[in-house]
Protein backbone atom coordinates (compact mmCIF):
# COMPACT_ATOMS: atom_id res chain seq x y z
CA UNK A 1 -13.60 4.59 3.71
CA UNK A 2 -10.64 4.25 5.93
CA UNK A 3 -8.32 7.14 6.43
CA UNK A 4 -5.86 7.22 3.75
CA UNK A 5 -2.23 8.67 4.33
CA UNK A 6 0.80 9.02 2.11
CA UNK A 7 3.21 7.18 4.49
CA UNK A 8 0.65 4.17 3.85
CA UNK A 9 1.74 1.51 1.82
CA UNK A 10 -0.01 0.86 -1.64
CA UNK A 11 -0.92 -2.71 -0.51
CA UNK A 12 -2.43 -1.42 2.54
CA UNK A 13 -4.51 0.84 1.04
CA UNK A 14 -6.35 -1.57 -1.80
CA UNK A 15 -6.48 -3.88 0.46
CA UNK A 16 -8.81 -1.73 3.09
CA UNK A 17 -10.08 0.39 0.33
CA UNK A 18 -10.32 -1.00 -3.16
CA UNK A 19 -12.39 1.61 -4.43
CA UNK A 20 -9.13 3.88 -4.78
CA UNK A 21 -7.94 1.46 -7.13
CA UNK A 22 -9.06 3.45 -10.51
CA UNK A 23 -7.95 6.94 -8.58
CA UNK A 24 -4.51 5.42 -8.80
CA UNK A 25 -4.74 3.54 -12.38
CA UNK A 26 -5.82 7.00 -13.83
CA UNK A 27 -3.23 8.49 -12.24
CA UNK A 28 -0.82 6.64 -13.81
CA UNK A 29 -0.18 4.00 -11.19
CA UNK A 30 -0.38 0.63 -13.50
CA UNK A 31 1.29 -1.56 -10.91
CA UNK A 32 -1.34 -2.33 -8.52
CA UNK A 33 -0.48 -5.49 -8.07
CA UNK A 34 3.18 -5.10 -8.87
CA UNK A 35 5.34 -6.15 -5.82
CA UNK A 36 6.92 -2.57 -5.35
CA UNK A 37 3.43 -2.25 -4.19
CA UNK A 38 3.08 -4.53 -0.92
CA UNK A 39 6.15 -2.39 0.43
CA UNK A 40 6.61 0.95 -1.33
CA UNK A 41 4.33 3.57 0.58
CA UNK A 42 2.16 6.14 -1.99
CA UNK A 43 4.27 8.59 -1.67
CA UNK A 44 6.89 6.90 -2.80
CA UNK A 45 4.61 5.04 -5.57
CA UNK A 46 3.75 8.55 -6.42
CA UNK A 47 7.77 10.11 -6.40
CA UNK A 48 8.73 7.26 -8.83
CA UNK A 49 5.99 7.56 -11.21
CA UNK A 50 6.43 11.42 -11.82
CA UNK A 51 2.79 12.29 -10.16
CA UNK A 52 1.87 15.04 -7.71
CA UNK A 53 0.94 13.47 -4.02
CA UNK A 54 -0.95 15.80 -3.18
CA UNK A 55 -2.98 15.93 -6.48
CA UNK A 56 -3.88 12.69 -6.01
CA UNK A 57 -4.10 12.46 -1.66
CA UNK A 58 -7.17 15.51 -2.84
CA UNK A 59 -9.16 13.09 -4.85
CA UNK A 60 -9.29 10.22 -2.32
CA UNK A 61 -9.88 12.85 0.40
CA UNK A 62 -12.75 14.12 -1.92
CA UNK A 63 -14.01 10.27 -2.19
């Protein structure tokens, strides 16, 4: 898997690593393919949808 940073953007990251894609939906991240998503990094994804970064940067480093 590539490495996977908060500062990356959500689009990045399913598009190099699409595996992370039901870490995120269970999170709570429902807009995958929402176009806040091409732009808005995970952190950010993360801020706006009331979820702990680093809760969910410790499962994909765990993947």
């Amino acid at each position: 898997m590539t490495g996977i940073t908060k500062d990356m953007t959500v689009g990045d990251i399913i598009k190099a690593n699409p595996e992370v894609v039901p870490v995120l939906m269970n999170a709570g991240m429902h807009c995958i393919g929402c176009p806040s998503a091409a732009g808005e990094s995970l952190e950010e994804a993360a801020m706006v949808h009331g979820i702990d970064i680093d809760e969910i940067m410790n499962v994909i480093d765990a993947m």
